[in-house]
PDB file of N, CA and C in Angstrom:
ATOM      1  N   UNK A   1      93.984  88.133 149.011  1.00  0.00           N
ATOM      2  CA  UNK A   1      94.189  89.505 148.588  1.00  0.00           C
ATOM      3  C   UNK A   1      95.675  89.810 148.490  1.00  0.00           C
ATOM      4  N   UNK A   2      96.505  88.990 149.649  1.00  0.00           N
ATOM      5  CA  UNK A   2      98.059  89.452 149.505  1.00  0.00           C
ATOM      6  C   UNK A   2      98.377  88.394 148.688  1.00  0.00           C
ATOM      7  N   UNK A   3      97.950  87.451 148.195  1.00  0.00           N
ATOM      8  CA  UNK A   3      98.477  87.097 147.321  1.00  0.00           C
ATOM      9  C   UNK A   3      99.395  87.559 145.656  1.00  0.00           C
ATOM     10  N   UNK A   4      97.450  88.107 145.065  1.00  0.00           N
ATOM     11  CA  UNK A   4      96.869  88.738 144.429  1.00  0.00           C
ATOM     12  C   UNK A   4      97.993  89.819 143.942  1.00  0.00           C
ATOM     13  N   UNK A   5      97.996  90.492 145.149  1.00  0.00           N
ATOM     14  CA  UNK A   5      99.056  92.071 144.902  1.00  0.00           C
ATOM     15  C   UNK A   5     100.394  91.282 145.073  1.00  0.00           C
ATOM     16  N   UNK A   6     101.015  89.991 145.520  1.00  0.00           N
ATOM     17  CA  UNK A   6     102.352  90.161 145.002  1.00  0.00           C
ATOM     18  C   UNK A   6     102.319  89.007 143.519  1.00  0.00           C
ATOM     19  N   UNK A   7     101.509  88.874 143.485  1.00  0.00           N
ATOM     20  CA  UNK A   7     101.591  87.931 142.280  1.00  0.00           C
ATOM     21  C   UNK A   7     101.524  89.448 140.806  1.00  0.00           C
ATOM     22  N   UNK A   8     100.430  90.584 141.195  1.00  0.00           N
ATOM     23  CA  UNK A   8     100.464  91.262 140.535  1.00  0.00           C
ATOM     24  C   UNK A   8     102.004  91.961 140.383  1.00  0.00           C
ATOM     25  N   UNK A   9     102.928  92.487 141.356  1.00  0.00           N
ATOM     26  CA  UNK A   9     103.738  92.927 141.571  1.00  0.00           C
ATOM     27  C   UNK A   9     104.989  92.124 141.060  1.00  0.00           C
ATOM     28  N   UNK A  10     104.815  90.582 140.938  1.00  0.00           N
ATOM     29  CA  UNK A  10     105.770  90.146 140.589  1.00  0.00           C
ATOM     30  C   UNK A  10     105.323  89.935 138.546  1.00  0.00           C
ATOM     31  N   UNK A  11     104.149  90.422 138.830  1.00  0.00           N
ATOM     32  CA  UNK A  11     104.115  90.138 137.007  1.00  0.00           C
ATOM     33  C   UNK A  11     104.450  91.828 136.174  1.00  0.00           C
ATOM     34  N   UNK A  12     104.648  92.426 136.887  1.00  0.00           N
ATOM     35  CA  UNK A  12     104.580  93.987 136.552  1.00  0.00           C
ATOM     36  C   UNK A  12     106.441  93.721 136.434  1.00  0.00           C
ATOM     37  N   UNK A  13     106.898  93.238 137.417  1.00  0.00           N
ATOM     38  CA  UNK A  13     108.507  93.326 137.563  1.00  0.00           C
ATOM     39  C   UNK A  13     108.982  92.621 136.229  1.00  0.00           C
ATOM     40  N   UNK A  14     108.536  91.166 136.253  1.00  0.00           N
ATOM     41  CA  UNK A  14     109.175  90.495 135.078  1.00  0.00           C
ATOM     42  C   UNK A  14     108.422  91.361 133.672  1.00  0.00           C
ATOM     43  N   UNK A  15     107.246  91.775 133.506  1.00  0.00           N
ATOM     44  CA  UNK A  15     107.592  92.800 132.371  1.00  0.00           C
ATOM     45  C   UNK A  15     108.211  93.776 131.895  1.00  0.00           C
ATOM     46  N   UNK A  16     108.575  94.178 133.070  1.00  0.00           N
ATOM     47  CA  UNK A  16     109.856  95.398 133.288  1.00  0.00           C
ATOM     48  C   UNK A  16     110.825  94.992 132.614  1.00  0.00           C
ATOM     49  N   UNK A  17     111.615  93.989 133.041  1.00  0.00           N
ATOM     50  CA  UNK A  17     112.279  92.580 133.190  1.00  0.00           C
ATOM     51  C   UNK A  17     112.563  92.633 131.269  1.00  0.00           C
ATOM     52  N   UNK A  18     111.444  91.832 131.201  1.00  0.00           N
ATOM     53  CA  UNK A  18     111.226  92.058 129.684  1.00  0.00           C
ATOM     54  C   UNK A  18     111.744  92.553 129.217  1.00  0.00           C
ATOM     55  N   UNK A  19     110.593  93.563 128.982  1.00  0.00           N
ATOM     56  CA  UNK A  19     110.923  95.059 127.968  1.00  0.00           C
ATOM     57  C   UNK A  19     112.449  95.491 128.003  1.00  0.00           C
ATOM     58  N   UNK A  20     113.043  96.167 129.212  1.00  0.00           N
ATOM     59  CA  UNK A  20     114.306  95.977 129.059  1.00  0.00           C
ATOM     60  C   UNK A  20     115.302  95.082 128.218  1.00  0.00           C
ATOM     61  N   UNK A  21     114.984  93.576 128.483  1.00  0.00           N
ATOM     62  CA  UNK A  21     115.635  92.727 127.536  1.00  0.00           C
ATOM     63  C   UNK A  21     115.368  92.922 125.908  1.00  0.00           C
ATOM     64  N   UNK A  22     114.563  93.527 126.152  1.00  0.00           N
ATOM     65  CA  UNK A  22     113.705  93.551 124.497  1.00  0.00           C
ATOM     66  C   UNK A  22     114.657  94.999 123.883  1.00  0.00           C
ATOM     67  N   UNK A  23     114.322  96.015 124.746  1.00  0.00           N
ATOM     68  CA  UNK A  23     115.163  96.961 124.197  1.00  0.00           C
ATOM     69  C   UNK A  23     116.675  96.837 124.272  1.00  0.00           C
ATOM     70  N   UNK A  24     117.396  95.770 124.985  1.00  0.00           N
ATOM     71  CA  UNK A  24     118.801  95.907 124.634  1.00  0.00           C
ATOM     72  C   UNK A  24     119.231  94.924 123.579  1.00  0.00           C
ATOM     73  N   UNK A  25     118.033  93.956 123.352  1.00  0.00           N
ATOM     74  CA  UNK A  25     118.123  93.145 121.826  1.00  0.00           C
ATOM     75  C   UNK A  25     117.946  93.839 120.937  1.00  0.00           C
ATOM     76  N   UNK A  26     116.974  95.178 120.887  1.00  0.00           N
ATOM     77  CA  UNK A  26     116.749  96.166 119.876  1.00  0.00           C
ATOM     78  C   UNK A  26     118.044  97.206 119.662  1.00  0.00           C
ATOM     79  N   UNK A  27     118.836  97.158 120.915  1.00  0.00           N
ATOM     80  CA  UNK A  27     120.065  98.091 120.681  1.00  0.00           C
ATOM     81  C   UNK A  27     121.362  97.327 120.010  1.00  0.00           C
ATOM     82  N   UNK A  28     121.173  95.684 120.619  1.00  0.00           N
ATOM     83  CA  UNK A  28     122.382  95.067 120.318  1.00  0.00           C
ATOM     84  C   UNK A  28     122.364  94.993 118.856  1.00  0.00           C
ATOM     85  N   UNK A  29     120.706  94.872 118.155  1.00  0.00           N
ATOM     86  CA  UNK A  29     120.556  94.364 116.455  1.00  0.00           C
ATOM     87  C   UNK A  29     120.835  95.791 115.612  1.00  0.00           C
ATOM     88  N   UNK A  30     120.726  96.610 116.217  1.00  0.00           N
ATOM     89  CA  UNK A  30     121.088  98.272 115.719  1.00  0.00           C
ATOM     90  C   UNK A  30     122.664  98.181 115.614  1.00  0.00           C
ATOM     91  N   UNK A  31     123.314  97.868 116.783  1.00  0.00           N
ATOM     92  CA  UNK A  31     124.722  97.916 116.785  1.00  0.00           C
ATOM     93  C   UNK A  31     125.210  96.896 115.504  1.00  0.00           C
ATOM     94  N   UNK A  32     124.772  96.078 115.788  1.00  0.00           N
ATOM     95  CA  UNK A  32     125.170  94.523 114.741  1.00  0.00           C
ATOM     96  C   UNK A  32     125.097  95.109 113.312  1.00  0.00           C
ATOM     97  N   UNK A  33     123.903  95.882 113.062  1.00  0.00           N
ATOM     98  CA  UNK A  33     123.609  96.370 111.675  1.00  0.00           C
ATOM     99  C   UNK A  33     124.954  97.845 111.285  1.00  0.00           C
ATOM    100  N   UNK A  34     124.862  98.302 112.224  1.00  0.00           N
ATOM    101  CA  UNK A  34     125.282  99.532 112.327  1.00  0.00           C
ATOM    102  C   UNK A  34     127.010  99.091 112.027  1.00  0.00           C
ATOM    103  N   UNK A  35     127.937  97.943 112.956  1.00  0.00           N
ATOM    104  CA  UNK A  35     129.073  97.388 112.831  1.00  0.00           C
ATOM    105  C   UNK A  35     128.956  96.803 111.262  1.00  0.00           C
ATOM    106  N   UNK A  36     128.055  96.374 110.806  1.00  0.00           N
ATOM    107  CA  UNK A  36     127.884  95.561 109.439  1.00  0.00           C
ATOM    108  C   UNK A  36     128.334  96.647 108.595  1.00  0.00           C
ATOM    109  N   UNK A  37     127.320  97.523 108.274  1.00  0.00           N
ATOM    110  CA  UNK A  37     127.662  98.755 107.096  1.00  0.00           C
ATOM    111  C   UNK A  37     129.209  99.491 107.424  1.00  0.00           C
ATOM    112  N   UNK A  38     129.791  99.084 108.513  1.00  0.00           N
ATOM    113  CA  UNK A  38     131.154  99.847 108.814  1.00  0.00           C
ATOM    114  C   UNK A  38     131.947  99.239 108.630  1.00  0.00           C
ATOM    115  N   UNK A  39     131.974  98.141 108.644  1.00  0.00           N
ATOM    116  CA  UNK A  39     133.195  97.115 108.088  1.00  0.00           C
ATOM    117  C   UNK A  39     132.800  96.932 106.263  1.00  0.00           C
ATOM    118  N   UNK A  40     131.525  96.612 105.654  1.00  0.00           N
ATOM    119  CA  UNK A  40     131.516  97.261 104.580  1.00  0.00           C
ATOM    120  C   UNK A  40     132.108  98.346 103.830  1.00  0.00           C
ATOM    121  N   UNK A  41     132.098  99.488 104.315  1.00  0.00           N
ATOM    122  CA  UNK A  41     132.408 100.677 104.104  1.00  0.00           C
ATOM    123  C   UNK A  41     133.955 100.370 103.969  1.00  0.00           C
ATOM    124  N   UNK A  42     134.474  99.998 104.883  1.00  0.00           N
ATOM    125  CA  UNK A  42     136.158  99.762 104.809  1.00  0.00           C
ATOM    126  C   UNK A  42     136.788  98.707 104.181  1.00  0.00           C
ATOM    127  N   UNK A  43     135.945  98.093 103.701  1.00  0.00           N
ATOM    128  CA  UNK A  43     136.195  96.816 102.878  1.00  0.00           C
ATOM    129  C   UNK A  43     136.367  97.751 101.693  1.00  0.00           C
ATOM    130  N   UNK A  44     135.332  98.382 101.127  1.00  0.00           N
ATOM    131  CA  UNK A  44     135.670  99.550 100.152  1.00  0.00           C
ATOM    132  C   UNK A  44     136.498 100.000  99.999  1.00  0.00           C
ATOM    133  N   UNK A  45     137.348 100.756 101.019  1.00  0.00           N
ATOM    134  CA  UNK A  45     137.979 101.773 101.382  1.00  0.00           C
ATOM    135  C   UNK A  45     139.297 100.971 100.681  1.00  0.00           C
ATOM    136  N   UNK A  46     139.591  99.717 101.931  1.00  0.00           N
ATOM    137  CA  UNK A  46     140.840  98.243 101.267  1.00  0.00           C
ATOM    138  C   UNK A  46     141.123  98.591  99.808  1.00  0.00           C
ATOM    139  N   UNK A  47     139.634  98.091  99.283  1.00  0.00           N
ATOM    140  CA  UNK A  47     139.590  97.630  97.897  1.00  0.00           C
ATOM    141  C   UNK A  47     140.084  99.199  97.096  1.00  0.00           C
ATOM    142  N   UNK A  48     139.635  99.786  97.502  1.00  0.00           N
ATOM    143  CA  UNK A  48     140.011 101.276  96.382  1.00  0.00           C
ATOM    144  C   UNK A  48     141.640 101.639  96.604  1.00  0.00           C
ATOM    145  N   UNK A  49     142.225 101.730  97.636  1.00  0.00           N
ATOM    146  CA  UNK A  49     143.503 101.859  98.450  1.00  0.00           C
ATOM    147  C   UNK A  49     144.113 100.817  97.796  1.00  0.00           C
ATOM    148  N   UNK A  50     143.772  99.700  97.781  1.00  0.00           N
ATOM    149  CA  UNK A  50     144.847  98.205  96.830  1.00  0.00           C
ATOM    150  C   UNK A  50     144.914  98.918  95.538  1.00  0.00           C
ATOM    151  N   UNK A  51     143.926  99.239  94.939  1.00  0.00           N
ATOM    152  CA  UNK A  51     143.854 100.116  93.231  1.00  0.00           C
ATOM    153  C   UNK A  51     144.696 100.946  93.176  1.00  0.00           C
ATOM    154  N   UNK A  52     144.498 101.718  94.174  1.00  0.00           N
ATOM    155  CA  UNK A  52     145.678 102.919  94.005  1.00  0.00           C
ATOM    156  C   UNK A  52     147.087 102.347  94.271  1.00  0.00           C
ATOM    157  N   UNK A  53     147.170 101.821  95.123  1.00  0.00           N
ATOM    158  CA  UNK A  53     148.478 101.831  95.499  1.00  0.00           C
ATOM    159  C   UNK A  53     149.353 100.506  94.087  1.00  0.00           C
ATOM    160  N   UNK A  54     148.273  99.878  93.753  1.00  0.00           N
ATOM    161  CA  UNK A  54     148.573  99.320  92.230  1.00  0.00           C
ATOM    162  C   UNK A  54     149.220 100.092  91.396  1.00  0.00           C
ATOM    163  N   UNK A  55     148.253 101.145  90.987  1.00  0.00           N
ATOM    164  CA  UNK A  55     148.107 101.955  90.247  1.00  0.00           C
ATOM    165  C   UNK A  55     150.087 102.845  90.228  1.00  0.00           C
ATOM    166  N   UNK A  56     150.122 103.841  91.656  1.00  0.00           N
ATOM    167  CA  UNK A  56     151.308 104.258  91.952  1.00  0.00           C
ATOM    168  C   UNK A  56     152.730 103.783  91.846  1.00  0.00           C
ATOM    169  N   UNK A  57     152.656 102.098  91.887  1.00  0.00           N
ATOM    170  CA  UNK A  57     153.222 101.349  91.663  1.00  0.00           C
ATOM    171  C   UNK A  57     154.050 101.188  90.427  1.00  0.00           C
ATOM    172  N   UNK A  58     152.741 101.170  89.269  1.00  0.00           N
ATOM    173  CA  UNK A  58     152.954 101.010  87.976  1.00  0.00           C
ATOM    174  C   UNK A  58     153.290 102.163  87.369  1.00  0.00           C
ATOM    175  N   UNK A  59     152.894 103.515  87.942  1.00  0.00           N
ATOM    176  CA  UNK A  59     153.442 104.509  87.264  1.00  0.00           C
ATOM    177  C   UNK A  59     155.042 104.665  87.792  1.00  0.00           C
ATOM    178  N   UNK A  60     155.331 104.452  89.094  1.00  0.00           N
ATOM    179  CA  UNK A  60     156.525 104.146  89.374  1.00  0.00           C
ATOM    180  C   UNK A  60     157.797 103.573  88.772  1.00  0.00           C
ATOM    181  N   UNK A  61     157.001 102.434  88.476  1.00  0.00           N
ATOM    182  CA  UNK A  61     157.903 101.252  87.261  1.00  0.00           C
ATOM    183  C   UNK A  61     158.289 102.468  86.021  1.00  0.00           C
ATOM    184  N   UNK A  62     156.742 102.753  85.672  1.00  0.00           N
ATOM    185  CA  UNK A  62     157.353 103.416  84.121  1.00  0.00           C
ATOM    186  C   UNK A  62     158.814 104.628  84.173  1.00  0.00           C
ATOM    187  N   UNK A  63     158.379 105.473  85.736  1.00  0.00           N
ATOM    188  CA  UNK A  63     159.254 106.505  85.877  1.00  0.00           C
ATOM    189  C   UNK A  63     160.351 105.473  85.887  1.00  0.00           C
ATOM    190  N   UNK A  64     160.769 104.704  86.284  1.00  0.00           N
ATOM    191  CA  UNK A  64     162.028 104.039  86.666  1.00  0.00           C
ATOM    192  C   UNK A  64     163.000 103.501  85.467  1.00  0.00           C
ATOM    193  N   UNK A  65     161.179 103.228  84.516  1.00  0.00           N
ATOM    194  CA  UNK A  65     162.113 102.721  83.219  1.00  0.00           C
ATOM    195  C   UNK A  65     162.674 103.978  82.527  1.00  0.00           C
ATOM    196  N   UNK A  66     161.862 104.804  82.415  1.00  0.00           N
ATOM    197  CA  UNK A  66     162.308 106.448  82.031  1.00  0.00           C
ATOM    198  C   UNK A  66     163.462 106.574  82.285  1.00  0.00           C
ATOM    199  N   UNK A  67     163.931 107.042  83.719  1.00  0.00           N
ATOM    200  CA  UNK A  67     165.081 107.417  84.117  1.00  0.00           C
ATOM    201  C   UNK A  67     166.355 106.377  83.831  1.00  0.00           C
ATOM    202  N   UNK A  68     165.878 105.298  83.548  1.00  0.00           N
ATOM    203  CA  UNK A  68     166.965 104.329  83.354  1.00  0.00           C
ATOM    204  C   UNK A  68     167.207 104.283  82.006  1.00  0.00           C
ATOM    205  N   UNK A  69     166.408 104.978  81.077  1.00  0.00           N
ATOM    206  CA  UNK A  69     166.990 104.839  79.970  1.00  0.00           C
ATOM    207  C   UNK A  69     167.289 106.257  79.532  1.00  0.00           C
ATOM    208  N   UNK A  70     167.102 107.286  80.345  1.00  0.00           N
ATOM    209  CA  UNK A  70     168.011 108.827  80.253  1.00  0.00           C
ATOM    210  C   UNK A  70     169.696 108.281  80.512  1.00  0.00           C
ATOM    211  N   UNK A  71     169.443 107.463  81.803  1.00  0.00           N
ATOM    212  CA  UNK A  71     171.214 107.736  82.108  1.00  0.00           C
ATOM    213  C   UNK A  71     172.103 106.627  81.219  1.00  0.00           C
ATOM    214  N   UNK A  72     170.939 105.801  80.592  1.00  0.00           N
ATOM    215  CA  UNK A  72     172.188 104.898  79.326  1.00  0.00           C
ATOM    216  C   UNK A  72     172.062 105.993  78.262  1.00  0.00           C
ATOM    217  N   UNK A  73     171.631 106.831  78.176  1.00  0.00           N
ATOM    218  CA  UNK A  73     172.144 107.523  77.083  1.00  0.00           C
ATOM    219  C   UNK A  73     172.779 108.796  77.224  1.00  0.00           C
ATOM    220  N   UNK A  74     172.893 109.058  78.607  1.00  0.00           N
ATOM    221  CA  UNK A  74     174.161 109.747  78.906  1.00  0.00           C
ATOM    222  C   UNK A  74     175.526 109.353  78.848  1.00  0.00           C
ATOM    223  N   UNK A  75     176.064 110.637  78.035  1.00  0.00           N
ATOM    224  CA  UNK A  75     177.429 110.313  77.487  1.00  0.00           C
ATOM    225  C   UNK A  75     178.553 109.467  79.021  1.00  0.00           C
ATOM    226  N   UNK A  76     179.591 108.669  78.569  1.00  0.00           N
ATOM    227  CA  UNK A  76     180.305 108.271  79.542  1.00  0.00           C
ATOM    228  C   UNK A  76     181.642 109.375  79.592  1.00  0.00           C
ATOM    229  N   UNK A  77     181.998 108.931  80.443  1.00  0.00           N
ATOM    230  CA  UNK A  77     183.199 109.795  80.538  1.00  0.00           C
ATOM    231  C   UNK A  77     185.111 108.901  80.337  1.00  0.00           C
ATOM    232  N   UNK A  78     185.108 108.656  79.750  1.00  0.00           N
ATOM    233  CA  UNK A  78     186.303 107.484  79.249  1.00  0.00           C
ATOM    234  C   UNK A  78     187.357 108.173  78.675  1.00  0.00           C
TER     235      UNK A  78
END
């Protein structure tokens, strides 16, 4: 009979045991998924931010060529 009840007692624990493990594999694969779509997201973010800052770049250049060809055609002073 005392067997019985700690054999029961020890099978009640390791399901405890379990389940627990089960739900922090269910939290760790949530996190994993959850870290996945967030580094996604900023991979985006990279990729659009490289465009722009391309982009700013090149309009930069043009202003530069602009202004550089206002002041060759400003008169000298000689």
């Amino acid at each position: 009979m005392l067997d019985g009840l700690i054999t029961g007692t020890y099978h009640c624990r390791m399901l405890a045991e379990l389940e627990q493990l089960a739900d922090r594999i269910t939290q760790l694969a949530e996190l994993t998924q959850g870290l996945r779509s967030e580094n996604q997201a900023l991979r985006q973010e990279l990729v659009d931010a490289q465009v722009e800052v391309r982009s700013l770049r090149s309009r930069l250049d043009a202003a530069r060529q602009r202004i550089e060809a206002l002041i060759e055609k400003l008169p000298t002073t000689e």
